[in-house]
C-alpha atoms as a PDB file:
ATOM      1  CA  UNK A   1      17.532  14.817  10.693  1.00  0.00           C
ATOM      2  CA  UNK A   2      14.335  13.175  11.212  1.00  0.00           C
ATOM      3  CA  UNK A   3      13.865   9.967   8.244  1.00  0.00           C
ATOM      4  CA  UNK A   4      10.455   9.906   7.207  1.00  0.00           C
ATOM      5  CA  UNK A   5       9.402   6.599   4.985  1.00  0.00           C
ATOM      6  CA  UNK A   6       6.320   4.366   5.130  1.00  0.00           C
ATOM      7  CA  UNK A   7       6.582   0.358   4.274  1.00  0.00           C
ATOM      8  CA  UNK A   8       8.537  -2.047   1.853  1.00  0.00           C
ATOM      9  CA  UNK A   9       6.997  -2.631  -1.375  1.00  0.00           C
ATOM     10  CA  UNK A  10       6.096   1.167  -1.207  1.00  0.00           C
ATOM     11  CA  UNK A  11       2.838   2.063  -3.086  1.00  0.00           C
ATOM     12  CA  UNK A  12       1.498   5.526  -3.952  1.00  0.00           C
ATOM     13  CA  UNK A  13       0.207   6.780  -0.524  1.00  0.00           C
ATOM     14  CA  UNK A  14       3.613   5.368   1.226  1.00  0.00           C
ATOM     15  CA  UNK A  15       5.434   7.448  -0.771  1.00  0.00           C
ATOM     16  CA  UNK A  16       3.736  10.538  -1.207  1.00  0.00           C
ATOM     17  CA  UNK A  17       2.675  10.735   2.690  1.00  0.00           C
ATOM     18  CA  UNK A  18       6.643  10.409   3.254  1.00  0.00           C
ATOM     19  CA  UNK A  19       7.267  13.604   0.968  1.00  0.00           C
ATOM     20  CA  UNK A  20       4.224  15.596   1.975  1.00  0.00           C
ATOM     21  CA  UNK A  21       5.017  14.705   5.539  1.00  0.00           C
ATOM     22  CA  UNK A  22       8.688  15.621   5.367  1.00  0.00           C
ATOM     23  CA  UNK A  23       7.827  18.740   3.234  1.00  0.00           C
ATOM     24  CA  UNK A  24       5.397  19.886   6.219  1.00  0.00           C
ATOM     25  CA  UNK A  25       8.503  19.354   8.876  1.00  0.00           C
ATOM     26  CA  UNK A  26      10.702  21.597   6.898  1.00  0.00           C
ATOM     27  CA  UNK A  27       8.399  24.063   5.936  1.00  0.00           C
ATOM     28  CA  UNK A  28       6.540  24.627   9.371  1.00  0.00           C
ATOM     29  CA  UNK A  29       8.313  23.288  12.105  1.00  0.00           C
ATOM     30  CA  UNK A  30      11.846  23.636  13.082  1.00  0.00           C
ATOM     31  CA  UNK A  31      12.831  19.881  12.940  1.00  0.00           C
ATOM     32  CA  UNK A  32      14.804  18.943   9.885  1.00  0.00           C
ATOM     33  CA  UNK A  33      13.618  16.060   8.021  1.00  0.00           C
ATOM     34  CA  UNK A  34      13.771  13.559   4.695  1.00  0.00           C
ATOM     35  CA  UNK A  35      11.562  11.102   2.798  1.00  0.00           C
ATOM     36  CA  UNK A  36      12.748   7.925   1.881  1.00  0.00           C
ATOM     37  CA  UNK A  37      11.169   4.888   0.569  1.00  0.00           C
ATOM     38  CA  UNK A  38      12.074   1.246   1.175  1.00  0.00           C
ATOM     39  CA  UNK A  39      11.861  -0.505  -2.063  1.00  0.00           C
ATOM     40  CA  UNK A  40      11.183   0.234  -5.834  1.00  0.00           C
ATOM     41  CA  UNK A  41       8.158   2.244  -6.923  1.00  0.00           C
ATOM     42  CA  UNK A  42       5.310   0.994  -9.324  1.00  0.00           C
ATOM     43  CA  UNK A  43       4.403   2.250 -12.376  1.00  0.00           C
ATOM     44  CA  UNK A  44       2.147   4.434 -11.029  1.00  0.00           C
ATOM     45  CA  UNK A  45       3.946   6.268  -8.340  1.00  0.00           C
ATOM     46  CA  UNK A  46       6.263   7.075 -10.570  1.00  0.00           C
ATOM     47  CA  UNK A  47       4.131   8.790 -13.018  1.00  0.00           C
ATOM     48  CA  UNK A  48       2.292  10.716 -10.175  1.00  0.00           C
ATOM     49  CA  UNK A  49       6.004  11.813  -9.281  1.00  0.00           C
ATOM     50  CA  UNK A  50       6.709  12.719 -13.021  1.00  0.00           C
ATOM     51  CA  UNK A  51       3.121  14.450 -13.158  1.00  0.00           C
ATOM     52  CA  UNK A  52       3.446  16.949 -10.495  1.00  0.00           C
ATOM     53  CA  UNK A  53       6.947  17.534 -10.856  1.00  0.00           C
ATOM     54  CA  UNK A  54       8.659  15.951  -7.230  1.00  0.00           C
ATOM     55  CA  UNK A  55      11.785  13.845  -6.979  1.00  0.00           C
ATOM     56  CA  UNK A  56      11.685  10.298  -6.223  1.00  0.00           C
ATOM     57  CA  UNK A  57      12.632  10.055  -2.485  1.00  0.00           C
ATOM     58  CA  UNK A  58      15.855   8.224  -1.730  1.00  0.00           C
ATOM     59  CA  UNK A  59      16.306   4.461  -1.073  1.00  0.00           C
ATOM     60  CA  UNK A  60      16.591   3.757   2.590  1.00  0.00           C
ATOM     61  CA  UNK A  61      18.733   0.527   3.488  1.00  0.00           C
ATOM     62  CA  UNK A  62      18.855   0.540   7.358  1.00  0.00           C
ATOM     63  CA  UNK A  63      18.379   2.197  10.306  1.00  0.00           C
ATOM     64  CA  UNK A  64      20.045   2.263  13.968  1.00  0.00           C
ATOM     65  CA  UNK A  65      19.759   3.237  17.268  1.00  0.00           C
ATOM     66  CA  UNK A  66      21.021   6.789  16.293  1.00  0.00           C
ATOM     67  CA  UNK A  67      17.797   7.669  13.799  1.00  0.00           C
ATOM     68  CA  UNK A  68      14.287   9.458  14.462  1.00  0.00           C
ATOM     69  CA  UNK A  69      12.238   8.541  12.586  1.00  0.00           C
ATOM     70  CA  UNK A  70       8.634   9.301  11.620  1.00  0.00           C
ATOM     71  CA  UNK A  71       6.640   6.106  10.158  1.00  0.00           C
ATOM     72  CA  UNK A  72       3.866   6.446   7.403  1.00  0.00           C
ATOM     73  CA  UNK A  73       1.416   3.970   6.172  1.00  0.00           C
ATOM     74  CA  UNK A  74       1.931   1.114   8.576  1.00  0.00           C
ATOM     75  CA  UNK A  75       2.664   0.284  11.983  1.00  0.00           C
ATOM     76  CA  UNK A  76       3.097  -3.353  10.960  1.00  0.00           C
ATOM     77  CA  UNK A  77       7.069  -4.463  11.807  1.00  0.00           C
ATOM     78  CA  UNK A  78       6.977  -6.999   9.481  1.00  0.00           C
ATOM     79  CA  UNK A  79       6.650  -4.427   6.713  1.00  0.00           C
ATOM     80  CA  UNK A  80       9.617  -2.523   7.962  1.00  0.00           C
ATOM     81  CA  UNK A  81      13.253  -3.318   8.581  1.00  0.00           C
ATOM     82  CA  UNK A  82      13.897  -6.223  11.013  1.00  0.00           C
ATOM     83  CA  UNK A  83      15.397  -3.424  13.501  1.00  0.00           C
ATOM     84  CA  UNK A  84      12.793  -1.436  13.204  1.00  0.00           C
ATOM     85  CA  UNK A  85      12.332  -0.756  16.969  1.00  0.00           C
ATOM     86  CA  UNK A  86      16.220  -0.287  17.487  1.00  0.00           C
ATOM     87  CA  UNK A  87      15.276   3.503  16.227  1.00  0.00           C
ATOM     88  CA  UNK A  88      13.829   6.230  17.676  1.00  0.00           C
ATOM     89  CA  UNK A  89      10.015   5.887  17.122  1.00  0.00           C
ATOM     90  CA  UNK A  90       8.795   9.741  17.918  1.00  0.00           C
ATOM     91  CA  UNK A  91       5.754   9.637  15.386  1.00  0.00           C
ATOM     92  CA  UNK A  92       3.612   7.137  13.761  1.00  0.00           C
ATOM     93  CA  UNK A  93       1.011   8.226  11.018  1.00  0.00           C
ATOM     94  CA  UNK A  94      -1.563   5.701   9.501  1.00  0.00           C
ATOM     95  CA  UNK A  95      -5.014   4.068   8.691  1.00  0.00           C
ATOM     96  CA  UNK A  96      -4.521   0.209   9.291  1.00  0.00           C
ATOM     97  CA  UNK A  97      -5.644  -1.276  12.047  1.00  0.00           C
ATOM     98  CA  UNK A  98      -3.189  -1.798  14.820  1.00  0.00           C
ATOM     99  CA  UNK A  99      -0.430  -4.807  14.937  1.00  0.00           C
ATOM    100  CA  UNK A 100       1.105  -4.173  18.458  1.00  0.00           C
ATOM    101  CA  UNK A 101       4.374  -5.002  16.727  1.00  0.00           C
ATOM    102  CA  UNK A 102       6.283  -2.116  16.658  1.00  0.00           C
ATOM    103  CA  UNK A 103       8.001  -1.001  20.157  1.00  0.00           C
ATOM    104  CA  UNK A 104       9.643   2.713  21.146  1.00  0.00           C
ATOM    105  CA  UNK A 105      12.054   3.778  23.684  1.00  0.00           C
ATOM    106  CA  UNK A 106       9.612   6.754  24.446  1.00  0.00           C
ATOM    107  CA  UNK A 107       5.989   8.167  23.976  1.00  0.00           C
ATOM    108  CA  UNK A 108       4.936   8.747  20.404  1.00  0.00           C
ATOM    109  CA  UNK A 109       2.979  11.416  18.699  1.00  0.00           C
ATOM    110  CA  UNK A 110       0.521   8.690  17.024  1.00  0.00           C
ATOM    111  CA  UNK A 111      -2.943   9.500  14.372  1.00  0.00           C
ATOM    112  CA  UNK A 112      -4.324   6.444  13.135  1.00  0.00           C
ATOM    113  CA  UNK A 113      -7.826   7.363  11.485  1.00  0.00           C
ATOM    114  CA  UNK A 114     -10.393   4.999   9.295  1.00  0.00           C
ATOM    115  CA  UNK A 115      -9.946   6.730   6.278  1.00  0.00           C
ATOM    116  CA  UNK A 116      -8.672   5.369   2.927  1.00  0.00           C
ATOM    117  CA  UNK A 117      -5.086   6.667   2.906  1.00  0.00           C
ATOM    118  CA  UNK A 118      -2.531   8.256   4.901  1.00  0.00           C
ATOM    119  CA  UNK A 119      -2.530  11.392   2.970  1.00  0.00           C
ATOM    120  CA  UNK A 120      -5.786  11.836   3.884  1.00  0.00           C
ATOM    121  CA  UNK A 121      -4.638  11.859   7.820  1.00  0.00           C
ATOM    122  CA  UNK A 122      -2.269  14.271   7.106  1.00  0.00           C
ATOM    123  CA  UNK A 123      -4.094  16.483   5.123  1.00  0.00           C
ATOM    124  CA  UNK A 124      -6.402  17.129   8.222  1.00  0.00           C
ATOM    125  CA  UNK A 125      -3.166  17.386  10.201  1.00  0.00           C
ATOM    126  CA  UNK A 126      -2.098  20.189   8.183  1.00  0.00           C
ATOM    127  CA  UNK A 127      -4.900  22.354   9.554  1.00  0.00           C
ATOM    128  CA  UNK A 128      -4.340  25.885   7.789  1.00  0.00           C
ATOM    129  CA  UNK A 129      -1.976  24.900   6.102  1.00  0.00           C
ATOM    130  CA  UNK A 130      -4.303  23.447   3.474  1.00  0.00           C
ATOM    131  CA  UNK A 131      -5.582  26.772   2.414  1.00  0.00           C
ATOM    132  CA  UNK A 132      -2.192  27.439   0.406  1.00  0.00           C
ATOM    133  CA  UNK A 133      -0.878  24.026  -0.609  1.00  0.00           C
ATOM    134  CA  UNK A 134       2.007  24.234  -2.934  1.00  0.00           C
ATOM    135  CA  UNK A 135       0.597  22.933  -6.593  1.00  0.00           C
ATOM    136  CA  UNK A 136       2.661  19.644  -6.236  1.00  0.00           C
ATOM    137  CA  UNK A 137       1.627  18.793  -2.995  1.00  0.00           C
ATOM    138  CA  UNK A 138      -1.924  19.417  -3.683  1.00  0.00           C
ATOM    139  CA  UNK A 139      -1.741  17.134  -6.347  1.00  0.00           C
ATOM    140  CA  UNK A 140       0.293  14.617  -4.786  1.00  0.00           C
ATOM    141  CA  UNK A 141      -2.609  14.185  -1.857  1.00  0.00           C
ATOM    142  CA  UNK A 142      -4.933  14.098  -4.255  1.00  0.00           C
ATOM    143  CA  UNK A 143      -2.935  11.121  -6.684  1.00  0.00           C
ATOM    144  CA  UNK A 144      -2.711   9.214  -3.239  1.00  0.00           C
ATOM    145  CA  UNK A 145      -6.275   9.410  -2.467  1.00  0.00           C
ATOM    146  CA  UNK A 146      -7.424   8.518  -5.812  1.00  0.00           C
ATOM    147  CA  UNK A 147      -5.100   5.428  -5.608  1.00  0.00           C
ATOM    148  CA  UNK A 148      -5.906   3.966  -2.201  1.00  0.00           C
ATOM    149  CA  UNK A 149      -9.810   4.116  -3.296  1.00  0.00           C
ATOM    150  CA  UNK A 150      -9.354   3.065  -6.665  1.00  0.00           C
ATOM    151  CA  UNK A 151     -11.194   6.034  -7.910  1.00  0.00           C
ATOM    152  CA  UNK A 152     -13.686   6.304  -5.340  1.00  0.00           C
ATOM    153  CA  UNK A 153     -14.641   2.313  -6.125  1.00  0.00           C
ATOM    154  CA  UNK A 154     -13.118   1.232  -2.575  1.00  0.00           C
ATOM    155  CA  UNK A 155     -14.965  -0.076  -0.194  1.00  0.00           C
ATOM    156  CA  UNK A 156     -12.497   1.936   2.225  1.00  0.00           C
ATOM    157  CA  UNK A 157     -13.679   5.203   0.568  1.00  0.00           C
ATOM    158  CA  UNK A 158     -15.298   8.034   3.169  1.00  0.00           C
ATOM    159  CA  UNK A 159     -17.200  10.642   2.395  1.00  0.00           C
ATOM    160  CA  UNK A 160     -14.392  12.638   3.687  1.00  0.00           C
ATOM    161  CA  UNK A 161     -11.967  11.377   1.495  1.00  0.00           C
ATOM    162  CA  UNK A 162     -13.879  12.296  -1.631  1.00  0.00           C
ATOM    163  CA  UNK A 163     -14.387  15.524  -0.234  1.00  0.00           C
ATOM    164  CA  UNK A 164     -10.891  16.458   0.220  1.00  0.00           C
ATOM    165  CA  UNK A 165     -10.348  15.026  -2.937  1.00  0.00           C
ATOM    166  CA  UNK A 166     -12.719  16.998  -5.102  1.00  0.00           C
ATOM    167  CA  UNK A 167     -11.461  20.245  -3.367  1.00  0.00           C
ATOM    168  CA  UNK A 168      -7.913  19.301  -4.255  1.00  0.00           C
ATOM    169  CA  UNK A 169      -9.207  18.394  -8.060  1.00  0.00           C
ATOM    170  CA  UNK A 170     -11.342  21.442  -8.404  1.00  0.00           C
ATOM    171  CA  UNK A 171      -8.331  23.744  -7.106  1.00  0.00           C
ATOM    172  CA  UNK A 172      -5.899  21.978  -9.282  1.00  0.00           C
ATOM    173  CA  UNK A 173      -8.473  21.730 -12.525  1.00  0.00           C
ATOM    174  CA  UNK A 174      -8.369  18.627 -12.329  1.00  0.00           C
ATOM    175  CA  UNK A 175     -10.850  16.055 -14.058  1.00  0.00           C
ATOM    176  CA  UNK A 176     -10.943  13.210 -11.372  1.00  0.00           C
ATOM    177  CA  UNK A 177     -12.388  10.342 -13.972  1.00  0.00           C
ATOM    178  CA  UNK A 178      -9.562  11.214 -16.850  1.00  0.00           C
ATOM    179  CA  UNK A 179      -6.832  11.422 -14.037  1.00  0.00           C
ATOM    180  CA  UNK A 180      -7.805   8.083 -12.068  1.00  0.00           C
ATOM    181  CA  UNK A 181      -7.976   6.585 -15.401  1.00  0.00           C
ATOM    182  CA  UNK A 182      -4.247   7.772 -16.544  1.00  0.00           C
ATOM    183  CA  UNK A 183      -2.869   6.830 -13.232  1.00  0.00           C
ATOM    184  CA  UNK A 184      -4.667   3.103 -13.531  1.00  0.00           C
ATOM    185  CA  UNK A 185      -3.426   3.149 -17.055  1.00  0.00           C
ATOM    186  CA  UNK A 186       0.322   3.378 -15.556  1.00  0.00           C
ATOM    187  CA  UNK A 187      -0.449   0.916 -13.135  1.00  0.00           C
ATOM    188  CA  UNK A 188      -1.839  -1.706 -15.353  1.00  0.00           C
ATOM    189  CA  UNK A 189       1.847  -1.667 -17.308  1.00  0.00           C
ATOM    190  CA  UNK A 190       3.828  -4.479 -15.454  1.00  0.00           C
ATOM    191  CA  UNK A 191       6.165  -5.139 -18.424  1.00  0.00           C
ATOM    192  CA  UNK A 192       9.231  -3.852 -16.116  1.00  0.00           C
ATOM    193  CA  UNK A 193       8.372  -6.261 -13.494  1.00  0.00           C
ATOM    194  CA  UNK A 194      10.057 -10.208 -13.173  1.00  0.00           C
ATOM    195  CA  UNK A 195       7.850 -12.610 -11.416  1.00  0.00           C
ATOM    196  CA  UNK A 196       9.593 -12.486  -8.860  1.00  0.00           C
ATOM    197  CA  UNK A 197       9.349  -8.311  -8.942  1.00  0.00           C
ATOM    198  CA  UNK A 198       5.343  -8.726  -9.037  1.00  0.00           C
ATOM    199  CA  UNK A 199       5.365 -11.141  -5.888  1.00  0.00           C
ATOM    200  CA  UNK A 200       6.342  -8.162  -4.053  1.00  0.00           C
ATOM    201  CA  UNK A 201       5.349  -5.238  -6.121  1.00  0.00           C
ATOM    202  CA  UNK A 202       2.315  -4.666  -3.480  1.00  0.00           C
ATOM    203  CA  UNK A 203       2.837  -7.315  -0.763  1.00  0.00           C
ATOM    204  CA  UNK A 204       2.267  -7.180   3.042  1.00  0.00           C
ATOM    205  CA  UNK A 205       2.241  -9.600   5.429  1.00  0.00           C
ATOM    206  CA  UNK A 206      -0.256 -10.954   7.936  1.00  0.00           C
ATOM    207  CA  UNK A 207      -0.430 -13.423  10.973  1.00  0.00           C
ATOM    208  CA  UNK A 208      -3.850 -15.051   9.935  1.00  0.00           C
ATOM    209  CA  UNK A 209      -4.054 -18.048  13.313  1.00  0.00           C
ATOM    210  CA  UNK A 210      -0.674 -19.278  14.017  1.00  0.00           C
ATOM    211  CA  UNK A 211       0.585 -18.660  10.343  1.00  0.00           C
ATOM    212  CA  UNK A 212       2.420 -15.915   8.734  1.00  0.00           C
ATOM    213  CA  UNK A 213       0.779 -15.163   5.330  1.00  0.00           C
ATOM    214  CA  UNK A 214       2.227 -12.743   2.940  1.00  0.00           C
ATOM    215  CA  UNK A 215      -0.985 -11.088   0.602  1.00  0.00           C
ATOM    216  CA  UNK A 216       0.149  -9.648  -2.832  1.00  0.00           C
ATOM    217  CA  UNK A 217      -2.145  -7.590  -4.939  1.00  0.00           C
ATOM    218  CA  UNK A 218      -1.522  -6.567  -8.212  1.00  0.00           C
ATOM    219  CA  UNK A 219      -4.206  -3.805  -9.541  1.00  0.00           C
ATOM    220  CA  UNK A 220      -4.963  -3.346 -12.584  1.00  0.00           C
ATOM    221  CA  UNK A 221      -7.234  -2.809 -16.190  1.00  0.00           C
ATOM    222  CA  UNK A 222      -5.716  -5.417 -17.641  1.00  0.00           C
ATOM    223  CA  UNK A 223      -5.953  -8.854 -16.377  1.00  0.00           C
ATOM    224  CA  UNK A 224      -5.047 -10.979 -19.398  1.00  0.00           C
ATOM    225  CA  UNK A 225      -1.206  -9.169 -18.482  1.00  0.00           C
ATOM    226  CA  UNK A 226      -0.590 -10.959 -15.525  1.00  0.00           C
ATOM    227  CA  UNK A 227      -2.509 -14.053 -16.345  1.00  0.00           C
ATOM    228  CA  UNK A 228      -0.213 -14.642 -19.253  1.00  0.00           C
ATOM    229  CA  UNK A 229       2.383 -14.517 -16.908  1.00  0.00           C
ATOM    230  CA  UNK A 230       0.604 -17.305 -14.350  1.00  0.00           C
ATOM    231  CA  UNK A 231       2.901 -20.284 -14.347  1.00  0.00           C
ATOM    232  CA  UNK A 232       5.632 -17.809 -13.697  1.00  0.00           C
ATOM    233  CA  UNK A 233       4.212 -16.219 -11.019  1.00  0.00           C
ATOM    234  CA  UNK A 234       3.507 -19.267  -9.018  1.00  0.00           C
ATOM    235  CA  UNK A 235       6.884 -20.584  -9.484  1.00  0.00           C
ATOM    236  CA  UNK A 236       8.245 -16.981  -8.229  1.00  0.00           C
ATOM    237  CA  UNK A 237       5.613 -17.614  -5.066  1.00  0.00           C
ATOM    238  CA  UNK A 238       7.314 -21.171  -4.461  1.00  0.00           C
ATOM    239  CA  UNK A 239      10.705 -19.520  -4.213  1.00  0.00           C
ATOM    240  CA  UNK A 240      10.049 -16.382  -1.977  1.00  0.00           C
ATOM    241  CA  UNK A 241       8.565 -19.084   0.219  1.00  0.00           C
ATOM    242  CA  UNK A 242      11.649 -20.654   0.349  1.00  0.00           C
ATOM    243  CA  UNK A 243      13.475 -18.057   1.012  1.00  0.00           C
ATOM    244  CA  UNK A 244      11.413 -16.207   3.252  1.00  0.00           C
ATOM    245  CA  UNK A 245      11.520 -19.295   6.661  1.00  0.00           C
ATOM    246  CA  UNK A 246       8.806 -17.116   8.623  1.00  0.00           C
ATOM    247  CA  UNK A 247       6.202 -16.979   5.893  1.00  0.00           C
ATOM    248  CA  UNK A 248       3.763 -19.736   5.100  1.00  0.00           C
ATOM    249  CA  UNK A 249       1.826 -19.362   2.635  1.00  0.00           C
ATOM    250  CA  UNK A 250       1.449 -16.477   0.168  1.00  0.00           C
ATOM    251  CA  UNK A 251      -1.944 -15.318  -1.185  1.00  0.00           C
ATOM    252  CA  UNK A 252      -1.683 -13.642  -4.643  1.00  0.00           C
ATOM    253  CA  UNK A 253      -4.184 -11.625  -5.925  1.00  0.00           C
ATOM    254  CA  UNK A 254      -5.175  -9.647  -9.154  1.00  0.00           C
ATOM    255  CA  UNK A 255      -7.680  -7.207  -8.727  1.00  0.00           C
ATOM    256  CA  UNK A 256      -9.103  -5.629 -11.603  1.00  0.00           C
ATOM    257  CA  UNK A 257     -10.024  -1.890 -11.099  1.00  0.00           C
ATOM    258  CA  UNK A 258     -13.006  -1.667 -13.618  1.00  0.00           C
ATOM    259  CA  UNK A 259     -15.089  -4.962 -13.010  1.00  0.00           C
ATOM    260  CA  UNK A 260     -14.255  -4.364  -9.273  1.00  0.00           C
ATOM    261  CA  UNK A 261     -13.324  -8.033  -8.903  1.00  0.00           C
ATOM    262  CA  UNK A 262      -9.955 -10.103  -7.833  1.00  0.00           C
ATOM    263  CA  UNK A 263      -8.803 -12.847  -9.326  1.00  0.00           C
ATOM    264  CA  UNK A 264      -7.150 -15.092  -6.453  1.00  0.00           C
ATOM    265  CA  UNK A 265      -3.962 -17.881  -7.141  1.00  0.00           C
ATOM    266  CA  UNK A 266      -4.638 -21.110  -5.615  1.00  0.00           C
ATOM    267  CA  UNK A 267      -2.214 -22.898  -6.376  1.00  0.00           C
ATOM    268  CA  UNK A 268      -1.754 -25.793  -3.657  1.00  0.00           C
ATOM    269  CA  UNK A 269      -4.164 -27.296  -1.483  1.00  0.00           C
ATOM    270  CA  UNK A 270      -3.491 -24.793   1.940  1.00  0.00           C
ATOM    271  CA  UNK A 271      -4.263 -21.839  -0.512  1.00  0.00           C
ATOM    272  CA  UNK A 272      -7.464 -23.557  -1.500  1.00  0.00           C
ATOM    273  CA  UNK A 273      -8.716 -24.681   1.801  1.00  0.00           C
ATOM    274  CA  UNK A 274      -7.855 -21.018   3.000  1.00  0.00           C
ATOM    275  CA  UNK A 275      -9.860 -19.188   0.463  1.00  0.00           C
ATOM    276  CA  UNK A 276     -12.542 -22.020   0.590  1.00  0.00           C
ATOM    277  CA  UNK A 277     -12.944 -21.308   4.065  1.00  0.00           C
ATOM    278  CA  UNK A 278     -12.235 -17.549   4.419  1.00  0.00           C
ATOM    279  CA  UNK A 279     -15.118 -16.590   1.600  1.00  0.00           C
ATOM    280  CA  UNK A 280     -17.039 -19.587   2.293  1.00  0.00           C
ATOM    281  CA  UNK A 281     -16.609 -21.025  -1.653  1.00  0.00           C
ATOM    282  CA  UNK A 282     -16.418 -23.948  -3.524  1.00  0.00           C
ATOM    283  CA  UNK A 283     -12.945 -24.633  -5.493  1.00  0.00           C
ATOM    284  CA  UNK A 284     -12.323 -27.590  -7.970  1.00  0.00           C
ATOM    285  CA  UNK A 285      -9.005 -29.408  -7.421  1.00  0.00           C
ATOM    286  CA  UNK A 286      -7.979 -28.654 -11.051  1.00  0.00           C
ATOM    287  CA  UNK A 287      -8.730 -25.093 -10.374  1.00  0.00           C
ATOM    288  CA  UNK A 288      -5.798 -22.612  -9.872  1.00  0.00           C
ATOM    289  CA  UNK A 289      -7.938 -19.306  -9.973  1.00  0.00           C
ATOM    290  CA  UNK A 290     -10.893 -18.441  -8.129  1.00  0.00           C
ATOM    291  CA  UNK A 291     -12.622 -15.190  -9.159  1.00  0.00           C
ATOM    292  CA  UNK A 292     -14.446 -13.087  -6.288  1.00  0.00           C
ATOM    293  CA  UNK A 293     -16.825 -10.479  -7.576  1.00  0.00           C
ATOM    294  CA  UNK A 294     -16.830  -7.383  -5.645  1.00  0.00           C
ATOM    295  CA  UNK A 295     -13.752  -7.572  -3.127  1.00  0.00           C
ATOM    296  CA  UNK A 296     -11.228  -4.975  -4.379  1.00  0.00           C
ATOM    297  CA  UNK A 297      -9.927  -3.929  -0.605  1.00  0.00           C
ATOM    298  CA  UNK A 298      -6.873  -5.973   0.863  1.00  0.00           C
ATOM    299  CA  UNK A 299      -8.012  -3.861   4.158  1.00  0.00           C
ATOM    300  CA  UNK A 300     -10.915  -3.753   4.220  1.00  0.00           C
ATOM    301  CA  UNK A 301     -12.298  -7.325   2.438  1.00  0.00           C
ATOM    302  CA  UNK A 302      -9.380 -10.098   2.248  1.00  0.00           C
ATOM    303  CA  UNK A 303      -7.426  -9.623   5.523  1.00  0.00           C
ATOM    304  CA  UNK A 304     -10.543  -9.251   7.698  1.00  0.00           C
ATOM    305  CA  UNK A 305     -12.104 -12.188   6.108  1.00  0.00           C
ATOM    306  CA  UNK A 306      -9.295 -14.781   6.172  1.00  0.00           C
ATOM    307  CA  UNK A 307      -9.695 -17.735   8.731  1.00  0.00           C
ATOM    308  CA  UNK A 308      -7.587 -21.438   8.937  1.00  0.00           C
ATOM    309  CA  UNK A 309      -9.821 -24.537   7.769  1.00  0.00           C
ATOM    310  CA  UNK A 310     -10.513 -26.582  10.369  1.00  0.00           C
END
């Protein structure tokens, strides 16, 4: 059996490419195969799963030299398990840019395209298939779309994207404004979540010079939520650094879906002289948040833009 799954802290497109994925396997080819995921969901993946009616994939704790797998959503190692390249690597599915980190005893099947989510890759890779989507899957491409470009407000959003999304929403009758907005709603509620819980609710990490920065993004409608929660959340930050020896510094951001703007935690002076330097601002040293109007995109406008001072 072939173990489908995309990266830690899964989001909505991890998740949904694993099941849409694994669902094409079973259905079209004669491999056998399962979606799993690799951490809790959010809010929002799990009303997307409620909404169209699809089990939440099973946790996945390890793998070993005996698995195949198929990985979704990354082709970062340092999103996956440590042993990630003990398995058998046969396909890799994605739109990040490349790592070189991950390793395979073999050849692999790989489609990396600049588009704004996974499902969007693997809708195209369906080819036909498309014509006769099951309901659930149809709208499960179309929830993970929606959520990777915040609504079409991404600066990762392609025309092709929003085309494949309006044909899914005008198949399913589907308003796209009303939907986006009830799957930000879900998103925004982070009452569930410890400090510690929203460190890592959407983290990945990055090697930004010759340090290891873990970049956590919490979207939402609601700002006030997890700025209420501040002093918590940078005392949650100081202990996943200590427990986490290989990361140095972690970047926390809050990015708020209708103002298309993050909010950025500075909260000691390497955080300050990175985002000081990376956006090319000024920050006060009694300052602990830094707005940034207009950058929404992890991808696409805070990992390409972050440098070391000097």
């Amino acid at each position: 059996m072939i173990k489908v799954f995309g990266h830690k802290s899964p989001d909505t497109d991890a998740t949904v490419s694993a099941i849409v994925y694994s669902w094409y396997l079973n259905t079209f080819t004669s491999n056998k195969s399962q979606p799993f995921v690799l951490g809790d969901l959010n809010k929002e993946t799990q009303f997307v799963l409620d909404k169209w009616k699809t089990d939440e994939p099973l946790l996945l704790e390890s793998v070993d030299e005996n698995d195949e797998v198929v990985i979704v959503d990354t082709n970062n190692s340092q999103e996956l398990f440590d042993n990630i390249n003990d398995a058998n690597i046969i396909q890799i599915i994605d739109h990040h840019i490349l790592t070189g980190t991950l390793k395979s005893k073999k050849p692999v099947d790989i489609h990396i395209k600049p588009l704004a989510s996974t499902a969007t890759v693997i809708y195209d890779m369906l080819g036909s298939h498309v014509d006769d989507l099951p309901e659930n899957i149809a709208g499960l491409i179309l929830s993970s779309i929606l959520s990777d470009t915040l609504g079409f407000r991404s600066p990762t959003t392609t025309s092709h994207d929003k085309s494949i999304a309006e044909k899914l929403a005008e198949k399913l009758n589907i308003d796209i404004k009303e939907y986006s907005m009830e799957m930000f709603n879900a998103k925004s509620d982070i009452s569930d979540f410890t400090d510690i819980g929203l460190v890592h609710l959407d983290s990945k990490k990055n090697t930004v010079g010759d340090k290891n920065i873990r970049i956590s993004v919490v979207e939402t409608m609601n700002t006030k939520t997890v700025l209420d929660r501040l002093g918590g959340i940078i005392e949650a930050m100081k202990k996943v650094l200590v427990e986490e020896t290989d990361t140095d510094a972690i970047l926390f951001f809050i990015t708020d879906i209708l103002k298309e703007e993050s909010i950025v935690v500075v909260y000691d002076q390497f955080t300050k002289d990175l985002i000081s330097t990376s956006f090319e601002i000024h920050i006060d040293e009694d300052e602990i948040i830094k707005v940034l109007p207009g950058i929404i995109s992890r991808k696409k406008q805070i990992i390409p833009m972050l440098k070391l001072p000097n």
